[in-house]
Protein backbone atom coordinates (compact mmCIF):
# COMPACT_ATOMS: atom_id res chain seq x y z
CA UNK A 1 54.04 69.84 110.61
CA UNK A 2 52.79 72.25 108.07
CA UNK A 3 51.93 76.06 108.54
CA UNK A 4 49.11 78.05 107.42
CA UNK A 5 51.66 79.50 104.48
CA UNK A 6 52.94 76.63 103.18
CA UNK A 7 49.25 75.00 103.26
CA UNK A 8 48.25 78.17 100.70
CA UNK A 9 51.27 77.98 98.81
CA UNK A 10 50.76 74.29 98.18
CA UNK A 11 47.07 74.96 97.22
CA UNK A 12 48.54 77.73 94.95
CA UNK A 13 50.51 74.96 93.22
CA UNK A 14 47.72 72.82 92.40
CA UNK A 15 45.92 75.58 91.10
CA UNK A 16 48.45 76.23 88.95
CA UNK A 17 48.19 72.72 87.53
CA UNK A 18 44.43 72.89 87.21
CA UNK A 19 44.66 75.79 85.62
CA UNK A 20 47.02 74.55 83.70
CA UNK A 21 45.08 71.11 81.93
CA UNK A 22 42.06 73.23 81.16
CA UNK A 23 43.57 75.83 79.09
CA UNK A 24 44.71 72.90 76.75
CA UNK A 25 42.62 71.58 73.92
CA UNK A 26 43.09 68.91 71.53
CA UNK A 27 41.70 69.59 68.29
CA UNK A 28 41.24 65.46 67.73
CA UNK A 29 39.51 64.47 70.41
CA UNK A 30 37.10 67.27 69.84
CA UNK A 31 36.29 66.24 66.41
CA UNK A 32 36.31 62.66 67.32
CA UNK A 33 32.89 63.31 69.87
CA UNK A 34 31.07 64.10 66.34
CA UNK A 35 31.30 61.57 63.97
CA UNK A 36 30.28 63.30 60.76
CA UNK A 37 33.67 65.05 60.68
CA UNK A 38 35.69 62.28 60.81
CA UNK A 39 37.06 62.20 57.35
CA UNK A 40 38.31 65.64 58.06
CA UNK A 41 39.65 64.97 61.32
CA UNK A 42 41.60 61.93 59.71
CA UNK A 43 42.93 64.71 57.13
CA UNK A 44 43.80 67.17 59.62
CA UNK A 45 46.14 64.07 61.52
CA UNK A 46 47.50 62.98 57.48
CA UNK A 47 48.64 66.49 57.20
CA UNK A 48 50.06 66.88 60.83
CA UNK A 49 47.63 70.29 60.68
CA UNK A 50 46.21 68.96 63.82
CA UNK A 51 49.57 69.28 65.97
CA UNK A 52 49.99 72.86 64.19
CA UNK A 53 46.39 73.80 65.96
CA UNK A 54 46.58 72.18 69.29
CA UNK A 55 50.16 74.73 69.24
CA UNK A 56 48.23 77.38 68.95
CA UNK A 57 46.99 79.55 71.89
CA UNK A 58 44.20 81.54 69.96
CA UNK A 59 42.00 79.38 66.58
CA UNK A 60 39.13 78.71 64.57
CA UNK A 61 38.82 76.03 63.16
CA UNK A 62 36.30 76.17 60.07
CA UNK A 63 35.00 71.90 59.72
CA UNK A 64 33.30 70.64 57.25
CA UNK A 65 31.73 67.22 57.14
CA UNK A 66 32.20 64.10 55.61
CA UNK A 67 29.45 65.13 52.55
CA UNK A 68 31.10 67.98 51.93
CA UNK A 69 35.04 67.33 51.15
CA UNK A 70 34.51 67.15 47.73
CA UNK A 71 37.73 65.81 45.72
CA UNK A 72 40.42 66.44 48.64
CA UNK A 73 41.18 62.51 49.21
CA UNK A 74 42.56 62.47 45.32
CA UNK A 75 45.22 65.02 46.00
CA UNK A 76 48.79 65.30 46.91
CA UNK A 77 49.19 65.52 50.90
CA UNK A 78 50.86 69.03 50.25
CA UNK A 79 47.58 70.07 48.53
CA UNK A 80 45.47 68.90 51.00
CA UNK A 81 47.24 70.93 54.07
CA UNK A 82 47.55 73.89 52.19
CA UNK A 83 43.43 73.75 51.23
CA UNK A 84 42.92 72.65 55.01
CA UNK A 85 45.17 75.17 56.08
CA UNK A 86 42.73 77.58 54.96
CA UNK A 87 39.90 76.50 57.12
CA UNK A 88 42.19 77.42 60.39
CA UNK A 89 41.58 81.19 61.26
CA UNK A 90 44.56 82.43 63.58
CA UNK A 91 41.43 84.34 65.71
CA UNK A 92 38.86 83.20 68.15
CA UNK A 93 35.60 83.72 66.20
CA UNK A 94 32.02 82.08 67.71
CA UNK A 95 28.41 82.71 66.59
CA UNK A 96 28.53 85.65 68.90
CA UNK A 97 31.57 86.97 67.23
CA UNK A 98 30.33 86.55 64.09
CA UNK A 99 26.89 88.23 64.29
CA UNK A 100 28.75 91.30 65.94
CA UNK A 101 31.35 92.08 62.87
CA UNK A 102 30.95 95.05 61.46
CA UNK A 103 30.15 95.80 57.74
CA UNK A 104 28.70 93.25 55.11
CA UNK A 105 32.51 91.46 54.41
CA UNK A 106 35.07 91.23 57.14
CA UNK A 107 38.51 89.59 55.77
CA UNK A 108 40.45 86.53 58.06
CA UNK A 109 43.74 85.77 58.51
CA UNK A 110 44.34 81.79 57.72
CA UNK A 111 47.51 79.39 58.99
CA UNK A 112 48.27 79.28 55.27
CA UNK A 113 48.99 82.97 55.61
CA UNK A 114 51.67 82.08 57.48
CA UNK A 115 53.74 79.83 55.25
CA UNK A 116 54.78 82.05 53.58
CA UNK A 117 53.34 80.23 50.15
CA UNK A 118 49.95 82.14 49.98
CA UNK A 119 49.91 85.21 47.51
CA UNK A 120 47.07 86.67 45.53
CA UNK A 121 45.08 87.17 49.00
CA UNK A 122 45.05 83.12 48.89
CA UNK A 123 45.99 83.17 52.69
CA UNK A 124 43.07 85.13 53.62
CA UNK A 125 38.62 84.10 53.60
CA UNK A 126 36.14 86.47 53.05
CA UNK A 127 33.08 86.10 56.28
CA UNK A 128 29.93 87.96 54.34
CA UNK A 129 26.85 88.81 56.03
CA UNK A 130 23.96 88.16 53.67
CA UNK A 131 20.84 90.39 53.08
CA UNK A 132 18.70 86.69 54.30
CA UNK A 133 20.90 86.82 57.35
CA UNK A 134 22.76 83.87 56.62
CA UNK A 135 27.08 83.57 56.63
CA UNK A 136 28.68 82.58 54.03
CA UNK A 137 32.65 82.22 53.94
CA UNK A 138 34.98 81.99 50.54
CA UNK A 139 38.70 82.67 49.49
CA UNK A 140 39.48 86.42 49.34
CA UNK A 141 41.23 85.84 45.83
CA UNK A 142 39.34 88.30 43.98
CA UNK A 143 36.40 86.70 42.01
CA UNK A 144 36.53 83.76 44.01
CA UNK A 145 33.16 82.26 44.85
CA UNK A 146 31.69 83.51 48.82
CA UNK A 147 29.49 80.49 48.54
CA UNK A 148 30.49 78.04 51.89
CA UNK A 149 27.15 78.54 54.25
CA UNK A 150 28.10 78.83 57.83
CA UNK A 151 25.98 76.31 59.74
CA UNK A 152 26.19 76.38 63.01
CA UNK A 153 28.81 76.38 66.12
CA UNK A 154 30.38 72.76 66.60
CA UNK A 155 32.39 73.47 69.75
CA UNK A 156 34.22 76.13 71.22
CA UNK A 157 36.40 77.03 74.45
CA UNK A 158 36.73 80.52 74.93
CA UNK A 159 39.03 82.52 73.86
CA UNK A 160 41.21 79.36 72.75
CA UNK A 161 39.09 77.26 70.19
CA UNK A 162 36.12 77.42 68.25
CA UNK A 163 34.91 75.05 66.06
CA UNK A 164 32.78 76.52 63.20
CA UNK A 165 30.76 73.77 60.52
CA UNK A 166 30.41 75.11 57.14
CA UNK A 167 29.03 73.51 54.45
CA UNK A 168 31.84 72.91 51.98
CA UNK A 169 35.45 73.11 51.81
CA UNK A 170 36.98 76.87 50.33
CA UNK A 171 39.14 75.93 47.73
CA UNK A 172 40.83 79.10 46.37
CA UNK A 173 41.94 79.68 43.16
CA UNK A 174 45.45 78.54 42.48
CA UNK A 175 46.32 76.87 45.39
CA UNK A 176 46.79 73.03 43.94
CA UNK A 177 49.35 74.29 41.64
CA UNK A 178 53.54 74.27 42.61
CA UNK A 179 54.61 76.65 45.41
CA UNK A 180 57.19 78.55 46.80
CA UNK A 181 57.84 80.13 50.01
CA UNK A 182 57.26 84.07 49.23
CA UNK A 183 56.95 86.79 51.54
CA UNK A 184 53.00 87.07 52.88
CA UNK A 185 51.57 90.17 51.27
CA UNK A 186 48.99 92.45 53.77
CA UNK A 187 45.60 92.22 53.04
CA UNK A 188 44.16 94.79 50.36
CA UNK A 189 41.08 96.31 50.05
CA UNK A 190 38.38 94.31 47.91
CA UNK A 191 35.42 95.78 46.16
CA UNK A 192 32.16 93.41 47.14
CA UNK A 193 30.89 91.00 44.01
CA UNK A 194 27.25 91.96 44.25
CA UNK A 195 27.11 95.33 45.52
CA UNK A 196 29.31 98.05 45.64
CA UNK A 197 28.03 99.95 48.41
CA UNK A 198 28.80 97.60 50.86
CA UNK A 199 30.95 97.60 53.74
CA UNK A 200 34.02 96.33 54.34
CA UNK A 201 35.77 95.55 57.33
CA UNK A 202 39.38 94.34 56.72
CA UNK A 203 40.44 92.45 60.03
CA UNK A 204 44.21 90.97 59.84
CA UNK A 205 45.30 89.57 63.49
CA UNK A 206 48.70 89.43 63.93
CA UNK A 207 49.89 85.55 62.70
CA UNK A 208 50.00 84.32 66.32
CA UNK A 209 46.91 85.58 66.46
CA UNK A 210 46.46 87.24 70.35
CA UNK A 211 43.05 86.62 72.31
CA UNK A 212 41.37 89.05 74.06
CA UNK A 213 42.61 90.93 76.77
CA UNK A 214 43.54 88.27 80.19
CA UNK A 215 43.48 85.19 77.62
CA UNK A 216 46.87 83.74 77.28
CA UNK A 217 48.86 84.26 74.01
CA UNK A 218 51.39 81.93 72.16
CA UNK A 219 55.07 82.23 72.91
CA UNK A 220 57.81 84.10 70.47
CA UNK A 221 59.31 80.97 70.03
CA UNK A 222 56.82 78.91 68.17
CA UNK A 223 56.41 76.16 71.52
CA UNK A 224 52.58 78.13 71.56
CA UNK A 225 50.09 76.40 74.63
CA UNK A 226 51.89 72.95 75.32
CA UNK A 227 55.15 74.80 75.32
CA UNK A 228 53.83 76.71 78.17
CA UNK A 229 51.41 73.74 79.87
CA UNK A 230 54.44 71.54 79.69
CA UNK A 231 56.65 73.89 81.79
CA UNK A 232 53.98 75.40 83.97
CA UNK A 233 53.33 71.81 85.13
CA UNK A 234 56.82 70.33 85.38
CA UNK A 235 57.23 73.53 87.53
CA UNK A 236 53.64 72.95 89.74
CA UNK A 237 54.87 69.08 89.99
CA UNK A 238 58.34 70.60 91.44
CA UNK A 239 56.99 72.99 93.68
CA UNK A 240 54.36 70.46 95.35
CA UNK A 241 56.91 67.59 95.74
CA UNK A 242 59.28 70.36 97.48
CA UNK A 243 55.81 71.90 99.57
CA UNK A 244 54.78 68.53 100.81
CA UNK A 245 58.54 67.02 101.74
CA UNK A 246 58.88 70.29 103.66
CA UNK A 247 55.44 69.84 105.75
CA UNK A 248 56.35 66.55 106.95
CA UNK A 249 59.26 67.90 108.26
């Protein structure tokens, strides 16, 4: 017969599972509920970039949709995940977040950043605030166009995933051509295209990139959220078997 303690500790445990398969999210099937994005989403499963997000505890991804891939398709698959690579900010960023940065141009830390291939600020976007109020996004290589429009907030789970549509892919300079791994450089400081007196706000998250303060983080070993779901549920499934053998008892 069961007690009052281990009624709460088995209610515990199935929180704990709960809890557990609605922290996780699945970059494919969120794309797949929108079908205008689902030549990217087929890129983002070519390049196995998909499996890189859904590791990650804390990302924004930037989509763009089928109109607006340009010549991706034509290129190598190494290419294409290191030009999609840049569209995954290792922050949670929605429309919110955005209309609260400070200064005209705040800089973003991409996955490419953490290859270990980017240099020349490759691994890093530009997020402008325009004087018409609009948001534009672009490769913080310097003289690279700022030209990719921010249109509106696709999906997001806080503080995990956002899903941000813009209207073009950012291409930056350089990246199609032969890589090796370097060392990724720090941000530097870049003087605005247009006008000089404008703000900057240089923002470079860590490359597990931490949420806020309560929201869980990725772990040192690379396993990230299904690391993590996978043991916190093996060890719910444990504890409830053990819970409800014992209340028969």
């Amino acid at each position: 017969m069961s007690t009052p303690s281990t009624t709460l500790i088995l209610l515990s445990a199935l929180i704990l599972l709960s809890t557990a398969a609605t922290t996780a999210h699945n970059i494919t099937r969120i794309l797949e509920e929108y079908p205008d994005f689902g030549e990217f989403n087929s890129l983002l499963t070519q390049t196995k970039l998909a499996e890189e997000i859904n590791r990650r505890v804390t990302i924004t991804v930037l989509a763009v949709a089928n109109g607006g891939l340009g010549d991706i398709n034509g290129k190598a698959k190494d290419v294409q995940r290191r030009i999609l690579s840049n569209h995954v900010v290792l922050d949670y960023y929605d429309q919110i977040k955005l209309d609260n940065l400070k200064g005209n141009t705040t800089v973003l830390t991409t996955l490419f950043q953490s290859t270990g291939m980017a240099d020349h600020q490759m691994g890093f976007l530009n997020v402008v605030h325009n004087k018409d109020k609009s948001i534009s996004f672009g490769s913080a290589v310097r003289g690279a166009a700022i030209d990719a429009t921010y249109l509106n907030s696709v999906a997001k789970m806080p503080y995990n995933i956002s899903v941000l549509r813009i209207s073009h892919l950012i291409v930056a300079p350089g990246i199609d051509r032969p890589m090796a791994p370097t060392h990724a450089p720090a941000p530097e400081r870049i003087t605005p295209n247009n006008n000089d007196d404008d703000d900057i706000d240089i923002v470079p998250p860590p490359l597990e990139a931490d949420g806020p303060v309560g929201a869980p983080t990725a772990d040192k070993k690379g396993n990230g959220a299904a690391g993590k779901l996978l043991q916190q549920y093996v060890f719910g499934v444990a504890l409830a078997s053990f819970l409800l053998a014992a209340s028969v008892i």
